[in-house]
C-alpha atoms as a PDB file:
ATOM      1  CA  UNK A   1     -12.315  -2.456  11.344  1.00  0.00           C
ATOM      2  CA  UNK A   2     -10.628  -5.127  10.418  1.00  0.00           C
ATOM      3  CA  UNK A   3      -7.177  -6.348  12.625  1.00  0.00           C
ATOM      4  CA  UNK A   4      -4.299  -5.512  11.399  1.00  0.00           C
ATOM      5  CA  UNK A   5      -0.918  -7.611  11.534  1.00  0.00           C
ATOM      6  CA  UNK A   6       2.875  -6.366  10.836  1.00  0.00           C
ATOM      7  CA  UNK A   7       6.035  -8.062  10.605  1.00  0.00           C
ATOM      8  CA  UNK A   8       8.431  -7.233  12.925  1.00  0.00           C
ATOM      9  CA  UNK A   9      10.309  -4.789  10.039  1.00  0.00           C
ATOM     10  CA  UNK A  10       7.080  -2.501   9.735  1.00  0.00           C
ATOM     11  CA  UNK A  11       6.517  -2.903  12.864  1.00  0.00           C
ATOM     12  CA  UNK A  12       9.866  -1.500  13.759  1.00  0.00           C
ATOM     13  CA  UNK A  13       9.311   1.119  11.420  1.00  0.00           C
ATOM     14  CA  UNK A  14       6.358   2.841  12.545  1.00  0.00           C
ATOM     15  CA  UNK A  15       6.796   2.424  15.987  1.00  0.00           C
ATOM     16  CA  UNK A  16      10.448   4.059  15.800  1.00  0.00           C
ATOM     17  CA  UNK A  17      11.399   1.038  17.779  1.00  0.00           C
ATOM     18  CA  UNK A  18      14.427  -0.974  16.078  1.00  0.00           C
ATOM     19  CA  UNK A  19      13.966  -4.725  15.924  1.00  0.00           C
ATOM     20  CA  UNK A  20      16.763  -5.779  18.032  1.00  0.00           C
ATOM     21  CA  UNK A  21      15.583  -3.822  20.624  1.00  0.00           C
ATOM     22  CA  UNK A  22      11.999  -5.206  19.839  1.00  0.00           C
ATOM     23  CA  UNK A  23      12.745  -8.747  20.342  1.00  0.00           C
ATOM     24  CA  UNK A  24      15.147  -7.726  23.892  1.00  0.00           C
ATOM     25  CA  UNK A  25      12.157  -6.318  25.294  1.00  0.00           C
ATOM     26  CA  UNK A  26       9.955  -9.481  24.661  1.00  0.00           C
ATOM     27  CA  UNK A  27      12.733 -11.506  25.941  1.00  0.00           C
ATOM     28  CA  UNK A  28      13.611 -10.035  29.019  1.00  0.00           C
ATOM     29  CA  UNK A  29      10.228  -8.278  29.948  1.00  0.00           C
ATOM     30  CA  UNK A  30       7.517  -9.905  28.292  1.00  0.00           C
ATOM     31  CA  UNK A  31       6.602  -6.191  26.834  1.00  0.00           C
ATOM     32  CA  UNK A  32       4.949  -8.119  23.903  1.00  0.00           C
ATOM     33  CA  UNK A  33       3.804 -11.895  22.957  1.00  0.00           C
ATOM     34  CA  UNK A  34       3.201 -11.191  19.059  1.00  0.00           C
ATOM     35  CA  UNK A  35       1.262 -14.004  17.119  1.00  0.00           C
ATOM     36  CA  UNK A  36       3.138 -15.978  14.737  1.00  0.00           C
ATOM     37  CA  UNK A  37       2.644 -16.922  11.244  1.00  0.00           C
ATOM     38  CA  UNK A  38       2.681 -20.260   9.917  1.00  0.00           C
ATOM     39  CA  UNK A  39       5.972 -19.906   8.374  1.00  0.00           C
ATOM     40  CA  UNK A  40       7.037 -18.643  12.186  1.00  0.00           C
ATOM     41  CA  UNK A  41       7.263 -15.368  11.444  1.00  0.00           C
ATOM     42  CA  UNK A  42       6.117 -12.409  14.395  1.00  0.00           C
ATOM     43  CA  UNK A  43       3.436 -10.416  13.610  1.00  0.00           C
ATOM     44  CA  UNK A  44       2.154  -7.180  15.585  1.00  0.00           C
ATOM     45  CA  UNK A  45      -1.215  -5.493  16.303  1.00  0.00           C
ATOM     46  CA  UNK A  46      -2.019  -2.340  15.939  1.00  0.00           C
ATOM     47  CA  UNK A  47      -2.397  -2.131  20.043  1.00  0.00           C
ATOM     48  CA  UNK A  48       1.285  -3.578  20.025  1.00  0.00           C
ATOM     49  CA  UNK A  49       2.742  -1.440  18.139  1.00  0.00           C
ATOM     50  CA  UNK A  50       0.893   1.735  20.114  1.00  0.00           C
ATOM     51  CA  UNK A  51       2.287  -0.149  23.098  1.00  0.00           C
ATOM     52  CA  UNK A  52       5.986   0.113  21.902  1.00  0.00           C
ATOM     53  CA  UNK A  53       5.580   3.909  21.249  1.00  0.00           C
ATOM     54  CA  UNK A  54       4.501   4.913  24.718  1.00  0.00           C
ATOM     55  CA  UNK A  55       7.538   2.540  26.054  1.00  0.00           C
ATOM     56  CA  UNK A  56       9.951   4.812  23.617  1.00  0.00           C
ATOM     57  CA  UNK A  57       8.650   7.898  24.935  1.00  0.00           C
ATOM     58  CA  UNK A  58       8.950   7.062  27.973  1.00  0.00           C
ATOM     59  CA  UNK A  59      12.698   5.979  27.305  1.00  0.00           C
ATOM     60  CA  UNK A  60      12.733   9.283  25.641  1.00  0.00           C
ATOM     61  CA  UNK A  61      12.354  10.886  28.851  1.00  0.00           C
ATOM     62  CA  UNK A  62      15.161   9.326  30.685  1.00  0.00           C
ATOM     63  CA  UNK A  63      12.750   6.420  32.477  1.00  0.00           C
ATOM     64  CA  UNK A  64      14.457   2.940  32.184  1.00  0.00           C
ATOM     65  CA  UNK A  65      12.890   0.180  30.594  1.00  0.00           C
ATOM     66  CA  UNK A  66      12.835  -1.759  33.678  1.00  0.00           C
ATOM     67  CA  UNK A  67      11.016   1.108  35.349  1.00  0.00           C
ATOM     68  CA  UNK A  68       9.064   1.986  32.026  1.00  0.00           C
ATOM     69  CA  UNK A  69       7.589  -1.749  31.960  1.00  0.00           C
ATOM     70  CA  UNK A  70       6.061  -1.373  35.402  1.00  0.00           C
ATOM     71  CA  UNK A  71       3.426   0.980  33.290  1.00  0.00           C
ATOM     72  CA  UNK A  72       2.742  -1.153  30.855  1.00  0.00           C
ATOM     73  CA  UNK A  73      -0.870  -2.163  32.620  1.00  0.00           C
ATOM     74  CA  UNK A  74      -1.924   1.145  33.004  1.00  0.00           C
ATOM     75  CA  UNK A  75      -0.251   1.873  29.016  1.00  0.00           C
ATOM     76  CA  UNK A  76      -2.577  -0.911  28.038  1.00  0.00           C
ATOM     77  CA  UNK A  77      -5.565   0.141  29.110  1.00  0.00           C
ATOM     78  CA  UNK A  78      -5.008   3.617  27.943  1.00  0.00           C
ATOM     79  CA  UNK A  79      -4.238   2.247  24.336  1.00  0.00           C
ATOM     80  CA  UNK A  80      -7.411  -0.056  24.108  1.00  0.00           C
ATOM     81  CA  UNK A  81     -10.048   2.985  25.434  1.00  0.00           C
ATOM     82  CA  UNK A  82      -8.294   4.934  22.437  1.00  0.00           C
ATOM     83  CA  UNK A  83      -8.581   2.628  20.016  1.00  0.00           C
ATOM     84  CA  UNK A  84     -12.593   2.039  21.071  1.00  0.00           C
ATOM     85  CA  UNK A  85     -12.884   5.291  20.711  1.00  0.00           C
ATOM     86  CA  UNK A  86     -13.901   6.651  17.086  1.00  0.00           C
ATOM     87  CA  UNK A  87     -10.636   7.712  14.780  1.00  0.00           C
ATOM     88  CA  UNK A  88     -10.273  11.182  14.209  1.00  0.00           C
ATOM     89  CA  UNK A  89      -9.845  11.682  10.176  1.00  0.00           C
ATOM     90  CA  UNK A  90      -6.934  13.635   9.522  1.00  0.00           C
ATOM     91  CA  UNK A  91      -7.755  17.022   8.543  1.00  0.00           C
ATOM     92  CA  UNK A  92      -7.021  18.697   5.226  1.00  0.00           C
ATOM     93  CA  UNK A  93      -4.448  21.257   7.226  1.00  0.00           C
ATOM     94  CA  UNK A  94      -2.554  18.239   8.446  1.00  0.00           C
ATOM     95  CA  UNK A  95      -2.603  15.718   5.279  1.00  0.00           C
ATOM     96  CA  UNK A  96      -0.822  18.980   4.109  1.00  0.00           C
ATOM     97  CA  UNK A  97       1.355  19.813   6.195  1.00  0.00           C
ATOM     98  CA  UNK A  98       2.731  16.041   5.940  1.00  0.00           C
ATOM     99  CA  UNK A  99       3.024  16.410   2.231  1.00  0.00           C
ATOM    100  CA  UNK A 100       5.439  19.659   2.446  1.00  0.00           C
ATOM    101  CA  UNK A 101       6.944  17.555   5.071  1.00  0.00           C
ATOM    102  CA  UNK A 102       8.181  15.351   2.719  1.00  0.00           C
ATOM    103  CA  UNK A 103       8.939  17.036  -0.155  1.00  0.00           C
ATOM    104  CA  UNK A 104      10.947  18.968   2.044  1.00  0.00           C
ATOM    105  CA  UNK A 105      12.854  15.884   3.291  1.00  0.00           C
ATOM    106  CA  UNK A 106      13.003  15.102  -0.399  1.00  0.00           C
ATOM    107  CA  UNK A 107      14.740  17.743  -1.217  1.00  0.00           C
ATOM    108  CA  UNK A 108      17.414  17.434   1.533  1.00  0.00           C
ATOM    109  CA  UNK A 109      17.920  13.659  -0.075  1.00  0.00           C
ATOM    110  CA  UNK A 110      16.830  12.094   3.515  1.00  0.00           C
ATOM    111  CA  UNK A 111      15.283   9.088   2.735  1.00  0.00           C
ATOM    112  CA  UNK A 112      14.912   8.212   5.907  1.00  0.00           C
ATOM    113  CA  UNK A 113      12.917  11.446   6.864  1.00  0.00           C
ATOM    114  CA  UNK A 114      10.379  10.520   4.538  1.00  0.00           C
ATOM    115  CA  UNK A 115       9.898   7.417   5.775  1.00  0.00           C
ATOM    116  CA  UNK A 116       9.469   8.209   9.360  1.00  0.00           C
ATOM    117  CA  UNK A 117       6.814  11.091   7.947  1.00  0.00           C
ATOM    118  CA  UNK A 118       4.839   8.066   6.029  1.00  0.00           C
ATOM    119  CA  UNK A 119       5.331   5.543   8.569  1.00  0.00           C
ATOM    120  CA  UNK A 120       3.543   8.748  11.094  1.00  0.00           C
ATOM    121  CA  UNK A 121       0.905   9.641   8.812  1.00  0.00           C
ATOM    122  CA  UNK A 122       0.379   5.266   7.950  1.00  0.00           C
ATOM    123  CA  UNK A 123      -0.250   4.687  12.004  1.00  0.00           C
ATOM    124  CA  UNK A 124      -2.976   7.449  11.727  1.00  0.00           C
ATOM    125  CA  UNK A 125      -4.878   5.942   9.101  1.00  0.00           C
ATOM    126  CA  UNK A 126      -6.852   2.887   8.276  1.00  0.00           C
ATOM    127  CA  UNK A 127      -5.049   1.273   5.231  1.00  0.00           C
ATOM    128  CA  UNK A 128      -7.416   2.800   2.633  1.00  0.00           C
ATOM    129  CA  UNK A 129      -7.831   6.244   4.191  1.00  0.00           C
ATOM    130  CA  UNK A 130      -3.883   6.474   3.602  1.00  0.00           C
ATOM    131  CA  UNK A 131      -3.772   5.458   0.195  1.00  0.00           C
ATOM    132  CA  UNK A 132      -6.864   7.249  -0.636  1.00  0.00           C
ATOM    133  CA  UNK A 133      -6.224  10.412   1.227  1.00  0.00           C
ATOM    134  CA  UNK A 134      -2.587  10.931   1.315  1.00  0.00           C
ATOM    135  CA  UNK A 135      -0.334   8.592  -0.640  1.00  0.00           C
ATOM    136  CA  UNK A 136      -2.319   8.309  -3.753  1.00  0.00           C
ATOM    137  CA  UNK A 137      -2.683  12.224  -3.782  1.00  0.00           C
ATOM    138  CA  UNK A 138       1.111  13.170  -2.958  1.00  0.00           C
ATOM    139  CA  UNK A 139       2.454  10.194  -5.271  1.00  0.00           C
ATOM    140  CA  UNK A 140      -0.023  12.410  -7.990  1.00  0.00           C
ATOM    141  CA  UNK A 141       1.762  15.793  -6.589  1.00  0.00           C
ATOM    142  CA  UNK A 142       5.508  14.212  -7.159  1.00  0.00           C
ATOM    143  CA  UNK A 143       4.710  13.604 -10.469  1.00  0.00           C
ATOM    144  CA  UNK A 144       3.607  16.650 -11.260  1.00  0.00           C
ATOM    145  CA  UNK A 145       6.314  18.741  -9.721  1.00  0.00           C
ATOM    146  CA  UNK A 146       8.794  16.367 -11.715  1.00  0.00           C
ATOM    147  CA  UNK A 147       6.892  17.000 -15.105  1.00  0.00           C
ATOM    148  CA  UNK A 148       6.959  20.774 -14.282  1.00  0.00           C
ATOM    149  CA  UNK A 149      10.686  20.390 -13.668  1.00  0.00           C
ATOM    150  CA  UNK A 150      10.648  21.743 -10.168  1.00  0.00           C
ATOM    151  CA  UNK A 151      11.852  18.854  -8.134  1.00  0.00           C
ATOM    152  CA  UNK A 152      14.640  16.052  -9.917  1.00  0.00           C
ATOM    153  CA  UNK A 153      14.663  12.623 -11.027  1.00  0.00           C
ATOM    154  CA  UNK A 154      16.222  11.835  -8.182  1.00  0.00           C
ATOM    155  CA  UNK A 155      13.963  13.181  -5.641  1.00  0.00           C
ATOM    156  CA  UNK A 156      10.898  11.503  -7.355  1.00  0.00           C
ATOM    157  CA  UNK A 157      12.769   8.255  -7.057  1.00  0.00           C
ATOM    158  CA  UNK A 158      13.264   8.970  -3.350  1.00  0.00           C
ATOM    159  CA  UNK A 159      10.057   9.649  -2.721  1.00  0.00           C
ATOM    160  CA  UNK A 160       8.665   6.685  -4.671  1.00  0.00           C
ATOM    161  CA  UNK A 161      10.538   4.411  -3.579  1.00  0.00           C
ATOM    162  CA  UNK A 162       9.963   4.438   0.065  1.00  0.00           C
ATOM    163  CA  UNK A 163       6.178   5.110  -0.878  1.00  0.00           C
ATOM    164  CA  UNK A 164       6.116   1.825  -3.296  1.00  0.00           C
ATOM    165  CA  UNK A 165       7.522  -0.059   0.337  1.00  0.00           C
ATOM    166  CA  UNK A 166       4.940   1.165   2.688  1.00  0.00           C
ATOM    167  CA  UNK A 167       1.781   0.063  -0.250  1.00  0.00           C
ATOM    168  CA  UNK A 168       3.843  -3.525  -0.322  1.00  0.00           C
ATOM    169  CA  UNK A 169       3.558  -4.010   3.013  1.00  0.00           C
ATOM    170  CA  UNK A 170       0.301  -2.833   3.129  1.00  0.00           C
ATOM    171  CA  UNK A 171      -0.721  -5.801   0.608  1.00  0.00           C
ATOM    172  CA  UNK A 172       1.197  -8.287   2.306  1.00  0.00           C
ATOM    173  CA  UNK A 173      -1.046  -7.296   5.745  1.00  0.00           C
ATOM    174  CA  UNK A 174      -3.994  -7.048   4.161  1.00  0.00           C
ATOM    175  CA  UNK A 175      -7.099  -9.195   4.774  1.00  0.00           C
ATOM    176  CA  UNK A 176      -6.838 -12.253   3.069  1.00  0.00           C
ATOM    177  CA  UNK A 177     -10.902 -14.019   2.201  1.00  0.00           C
ATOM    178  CA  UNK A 178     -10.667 -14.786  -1.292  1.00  0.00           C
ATOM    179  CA  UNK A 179     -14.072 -14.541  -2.240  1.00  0.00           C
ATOM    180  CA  UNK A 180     -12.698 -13.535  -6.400  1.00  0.00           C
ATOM    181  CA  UNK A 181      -9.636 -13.727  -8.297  1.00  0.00           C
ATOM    182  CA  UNK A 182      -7.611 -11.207  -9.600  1.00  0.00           C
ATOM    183  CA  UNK A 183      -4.702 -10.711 -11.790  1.00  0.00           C
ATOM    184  CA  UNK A 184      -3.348  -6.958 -11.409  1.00  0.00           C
ATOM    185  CA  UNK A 185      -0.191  -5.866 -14.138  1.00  0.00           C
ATOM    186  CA  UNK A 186       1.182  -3.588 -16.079  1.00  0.00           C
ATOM    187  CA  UNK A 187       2.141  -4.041 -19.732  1.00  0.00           C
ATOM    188  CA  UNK A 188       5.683  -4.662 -21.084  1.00  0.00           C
ATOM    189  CA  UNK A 189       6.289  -1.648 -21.273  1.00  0.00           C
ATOM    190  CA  UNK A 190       5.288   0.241 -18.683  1.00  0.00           C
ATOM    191  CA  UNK A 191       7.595   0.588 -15.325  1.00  0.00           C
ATOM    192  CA  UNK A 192       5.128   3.003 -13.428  1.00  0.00           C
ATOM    193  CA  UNK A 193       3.021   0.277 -11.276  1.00  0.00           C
ATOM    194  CA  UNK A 194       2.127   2.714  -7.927  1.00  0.00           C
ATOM    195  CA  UNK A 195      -1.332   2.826  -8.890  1.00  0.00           C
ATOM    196  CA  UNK A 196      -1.648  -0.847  -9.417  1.00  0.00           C
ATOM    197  CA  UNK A 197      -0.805  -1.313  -6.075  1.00  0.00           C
ATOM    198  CA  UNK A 198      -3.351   1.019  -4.883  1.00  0.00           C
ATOM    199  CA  UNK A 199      -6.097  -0.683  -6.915  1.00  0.00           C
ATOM    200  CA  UNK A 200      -4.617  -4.393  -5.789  1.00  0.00           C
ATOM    201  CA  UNK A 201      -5.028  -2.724  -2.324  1.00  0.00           C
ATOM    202  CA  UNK A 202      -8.684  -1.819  -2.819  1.00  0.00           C
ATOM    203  CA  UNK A 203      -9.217  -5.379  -3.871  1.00  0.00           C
ATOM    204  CA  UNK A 204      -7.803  -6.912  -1.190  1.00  0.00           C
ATOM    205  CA  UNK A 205      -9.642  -5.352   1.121  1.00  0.00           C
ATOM    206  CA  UNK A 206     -12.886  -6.319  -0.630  1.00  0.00           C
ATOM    207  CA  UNK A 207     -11.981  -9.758  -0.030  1.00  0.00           C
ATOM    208  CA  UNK A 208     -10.565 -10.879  -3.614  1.00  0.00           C
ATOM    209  CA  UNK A 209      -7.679 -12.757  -4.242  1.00  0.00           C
ATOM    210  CA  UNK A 210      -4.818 -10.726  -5.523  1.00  0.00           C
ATOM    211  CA  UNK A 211      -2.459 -12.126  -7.865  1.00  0.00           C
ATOM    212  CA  UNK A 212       0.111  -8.918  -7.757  1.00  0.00           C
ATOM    213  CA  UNK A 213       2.402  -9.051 -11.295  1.00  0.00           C
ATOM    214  CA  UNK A 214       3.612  -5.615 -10.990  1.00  0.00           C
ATOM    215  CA  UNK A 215       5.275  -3.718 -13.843  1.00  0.00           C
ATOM    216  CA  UNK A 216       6.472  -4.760 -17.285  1.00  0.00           C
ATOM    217  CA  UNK A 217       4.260  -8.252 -17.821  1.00  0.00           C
ATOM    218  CA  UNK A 218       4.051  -9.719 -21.448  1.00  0.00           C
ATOM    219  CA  UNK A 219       1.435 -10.396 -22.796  1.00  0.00           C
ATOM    220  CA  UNK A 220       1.930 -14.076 -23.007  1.00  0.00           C
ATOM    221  CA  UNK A 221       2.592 -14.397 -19.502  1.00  0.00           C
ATOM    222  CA  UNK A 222       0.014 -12.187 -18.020  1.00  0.00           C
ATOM    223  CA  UNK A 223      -2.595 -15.092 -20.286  1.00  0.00           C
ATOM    224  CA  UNK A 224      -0.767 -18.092 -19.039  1.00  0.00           C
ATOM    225  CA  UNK A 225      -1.622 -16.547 -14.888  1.00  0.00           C
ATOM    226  CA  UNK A 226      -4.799 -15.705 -15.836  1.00  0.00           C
ATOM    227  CA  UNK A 227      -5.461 -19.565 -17.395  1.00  0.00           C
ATOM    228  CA  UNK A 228      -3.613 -21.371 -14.814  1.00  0.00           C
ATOM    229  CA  UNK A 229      -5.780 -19.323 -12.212  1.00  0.00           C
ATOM    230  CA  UNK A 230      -8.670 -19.355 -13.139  1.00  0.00           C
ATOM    231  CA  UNK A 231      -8.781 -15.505 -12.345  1.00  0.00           C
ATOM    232  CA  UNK A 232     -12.541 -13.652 -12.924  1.00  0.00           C
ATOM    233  CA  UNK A 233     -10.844 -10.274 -13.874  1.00  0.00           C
ATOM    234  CA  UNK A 234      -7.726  -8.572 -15.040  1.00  0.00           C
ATOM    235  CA  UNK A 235      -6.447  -5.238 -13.821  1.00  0.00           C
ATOM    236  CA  UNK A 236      -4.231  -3.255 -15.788  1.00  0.00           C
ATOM    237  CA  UNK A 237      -2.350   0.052 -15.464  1.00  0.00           C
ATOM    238  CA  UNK A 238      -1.045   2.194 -18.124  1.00  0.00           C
ATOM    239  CA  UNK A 239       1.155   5.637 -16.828  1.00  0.00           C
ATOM    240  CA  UNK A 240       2.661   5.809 -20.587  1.00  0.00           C
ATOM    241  CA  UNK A 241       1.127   6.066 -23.793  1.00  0.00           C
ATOM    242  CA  UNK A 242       0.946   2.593 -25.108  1.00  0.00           C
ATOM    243  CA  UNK A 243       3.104   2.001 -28.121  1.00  0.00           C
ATOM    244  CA  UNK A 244       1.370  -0.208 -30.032  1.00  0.00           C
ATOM    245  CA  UNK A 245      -2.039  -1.716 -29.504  1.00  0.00           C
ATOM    246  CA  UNK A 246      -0.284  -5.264 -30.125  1.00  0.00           C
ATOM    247  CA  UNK A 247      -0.293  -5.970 -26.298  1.00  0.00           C
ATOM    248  CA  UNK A 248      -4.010  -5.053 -25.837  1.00  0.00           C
ATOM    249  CA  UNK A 249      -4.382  -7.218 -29.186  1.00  0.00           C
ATOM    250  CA  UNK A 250      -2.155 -10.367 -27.931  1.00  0.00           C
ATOM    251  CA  UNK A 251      -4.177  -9.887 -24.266  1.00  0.00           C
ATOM    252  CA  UNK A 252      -7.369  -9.927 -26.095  1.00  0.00           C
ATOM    253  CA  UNK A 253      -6.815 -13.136 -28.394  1.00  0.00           C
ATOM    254  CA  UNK A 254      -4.680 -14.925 -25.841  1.00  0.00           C
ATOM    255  CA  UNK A 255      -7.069 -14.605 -22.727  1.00  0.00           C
ATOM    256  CA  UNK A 256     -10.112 -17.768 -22.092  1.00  0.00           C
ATOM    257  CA  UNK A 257     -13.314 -16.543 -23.141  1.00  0.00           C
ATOM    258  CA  UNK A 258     -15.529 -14.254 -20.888  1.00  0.00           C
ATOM    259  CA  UNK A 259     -12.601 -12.646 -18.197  1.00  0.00           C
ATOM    260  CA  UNK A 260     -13.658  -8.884 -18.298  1.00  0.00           C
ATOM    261  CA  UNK A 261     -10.107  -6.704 -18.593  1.00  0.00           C
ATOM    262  CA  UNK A 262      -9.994  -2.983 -16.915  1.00  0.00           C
ATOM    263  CA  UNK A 263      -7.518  -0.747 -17.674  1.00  0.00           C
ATOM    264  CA  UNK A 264      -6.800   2.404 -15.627  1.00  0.00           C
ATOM    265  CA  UNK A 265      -3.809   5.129 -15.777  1.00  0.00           C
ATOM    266  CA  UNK A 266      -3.268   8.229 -17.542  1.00  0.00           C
ATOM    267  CA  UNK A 267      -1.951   6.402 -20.762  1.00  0.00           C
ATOM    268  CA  UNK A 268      -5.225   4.803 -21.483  1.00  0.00           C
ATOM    269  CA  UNK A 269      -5.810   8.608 -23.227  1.00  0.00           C
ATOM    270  CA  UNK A 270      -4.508   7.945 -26.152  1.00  0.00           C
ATOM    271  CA  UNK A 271      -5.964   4.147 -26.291  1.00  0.00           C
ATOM    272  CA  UNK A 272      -9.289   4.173 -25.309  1.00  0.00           C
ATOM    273  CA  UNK A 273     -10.690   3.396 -29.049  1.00  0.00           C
ATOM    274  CA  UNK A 274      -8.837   0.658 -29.328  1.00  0.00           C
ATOM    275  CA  UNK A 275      -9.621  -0.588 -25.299  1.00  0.00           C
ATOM    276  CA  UNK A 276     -13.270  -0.037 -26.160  1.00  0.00           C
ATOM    277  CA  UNK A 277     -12.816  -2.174 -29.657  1.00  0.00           C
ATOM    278  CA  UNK A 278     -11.590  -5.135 -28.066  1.00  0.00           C
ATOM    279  CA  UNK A 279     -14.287  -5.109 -25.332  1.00  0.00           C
ATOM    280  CA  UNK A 280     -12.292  -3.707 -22.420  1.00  0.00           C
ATOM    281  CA  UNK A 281     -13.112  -1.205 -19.513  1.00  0.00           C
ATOM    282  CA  UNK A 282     -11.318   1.897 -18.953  1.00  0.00           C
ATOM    283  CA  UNK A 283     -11.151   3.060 -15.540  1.00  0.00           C
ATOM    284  CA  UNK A 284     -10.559   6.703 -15.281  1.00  0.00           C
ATOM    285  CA  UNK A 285     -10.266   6.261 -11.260  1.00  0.00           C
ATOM    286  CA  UNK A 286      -9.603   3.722  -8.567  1.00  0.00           C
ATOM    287  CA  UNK A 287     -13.731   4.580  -8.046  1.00  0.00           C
ATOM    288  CA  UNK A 288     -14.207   3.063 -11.765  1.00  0.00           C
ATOM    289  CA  UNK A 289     -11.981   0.053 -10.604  1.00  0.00           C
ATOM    290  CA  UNK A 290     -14.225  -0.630  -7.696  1.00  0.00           C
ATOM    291  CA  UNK A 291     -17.462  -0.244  -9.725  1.00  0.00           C
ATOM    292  CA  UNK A 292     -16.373  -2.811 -11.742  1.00  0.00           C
ATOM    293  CA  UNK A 293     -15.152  -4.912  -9.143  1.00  0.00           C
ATOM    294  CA  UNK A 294     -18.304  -4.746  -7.346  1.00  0.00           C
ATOM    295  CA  UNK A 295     -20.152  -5.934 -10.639  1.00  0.00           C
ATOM    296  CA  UNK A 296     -18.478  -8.757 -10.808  1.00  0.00           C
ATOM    297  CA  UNK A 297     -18.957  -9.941  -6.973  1.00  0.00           C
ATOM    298  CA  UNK A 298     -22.471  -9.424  -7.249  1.00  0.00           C
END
């Protein structure tokens, strides 16, 4: 599995570790020497960031850091014979007992709660496995229990937001190989882009190039990034029903010749005779996303 790397922020989250504390415990114990970036920034292993946990609990307990450190070769070598050794997949009881987790936190408005349950269930999981298995699936569940009316606006928000900051930083760590281009986006109209960022997330890990527009692109724009970038494949997501088939219509005419387009979401429902007319590809899953992304790296 591919190495991953986290800036000192995520890093701080997951590990429960604040960053101040972080960078005192490099300083005056040399509990970590994190790579940098080339714009200087620190980045962490997963080993590092295993590291800093056993050091908390261990502060948990009442040991000092000064006496904590004195573990840390014994702390090390414990941490790399369990990460040689294969990863457990999380079971369905425990992918659900995180997602009552945090809709309970959710309900109680604690924001912070649900991150701390993510950032647990993120460090458990490849980056896939816990978009895949857990966010993609509980992001599906919040909707649903909003539509239903049995959880608020504001909840949904909550819960969405701190889920839209975890799949960020997941793309910003991912591999980067750029063996394709793509340009991922929703339309001008649509603000729902969590699913996007789950497909640029497959992508990236595939080794394409991700050109990450988010929500609310027009049509003009999304052309001129495609052009200018020579991109080999457009990815769009559409939550709402389109309003009018204008923006599939301006994409169509405006885009250079021969750059397939594939369009995933619930909204593509109500569009997929005019998708099909112009020669694009619904996606009715991430799956259908891949297929055609493996199609056009063959």
């Amino acid at each position: 599995m591919t190495e991953r790397a986290y800036r000192i922020a995520l890093a701080a989250q997951i590990s429960g570790v604040k960053e101040p504390l972080i960078r005192q415990w490099e300083k005056r114990y040399g509990v970590l020497k994190p790579t940098r970036t080339a714009g200087g920034y620190r980045t962490y292993s997963d080993a590092d960031i295993e590291v800093l946990k056993r050091l908390k609990a261990l502060t948990a307990q009442g040991v000092s850091i000064a006496q904590a450190v004195q573990q840390l070769p014994d702390i090390r070598r414990d941490v790399k014979a369990t990460a040689e050794a294969p990863p457990k997949p999380a079971t369905m009881d425990q992918l659900a007992k995180w997602t009552a987790e945090v809709f309970d936190a959710a309900a109680r408005f604690d924001q912070l709660r649900v991150d701390l349950i993510l950032g647990e269930v993120q460090a458990s999981m490849p980056p896939l496995a816990f978009y895949d298995d857990f966010l993609g699936p509980l992001l599906k569940q919040v909707g649903d229990h909003w539509h239903a009316g049995e959880i608020s606006i504001a909840e949904e928000h909550l819960v969405s937001q701190a889920a839209r900051q975890r799949m960020v930083a997941l793309l910003v760590n991912a591999p980067r190989r750029a063996k394709k281009h793509v340009v991922c986006a929703c339309p001008a109209d649509e603000e729902h882009e969590l699913g996007l960022l789950g497909v640029a997330l497959h992508f990236r890990h595939a080794g394409w190039r991700v050109t990450y527009l988010g929500a609310r692109t027009p049509a003009a724009q999304l052309a001129r990034v495609v052009k200018g970038s020579k991109a080999d494949l457009v990815a769009l997501s559409l939550v709402s029903e389109l309003k009018t088939p204008k923006y599939l219509e301006e994409i169509s005419a405006a885009l250079p010749e021969g750059v397939p387009v594939v369009i995933g979401g619930s909204g593509t429902r109500s569009s997929k005779a005019v998708i099909k007319k112009l020669g694009f590809t619904v996606a009715e899953s991430v799956a259908d996303f891949m297929r055609v992304r493996d199609e056009e790296q063959s």
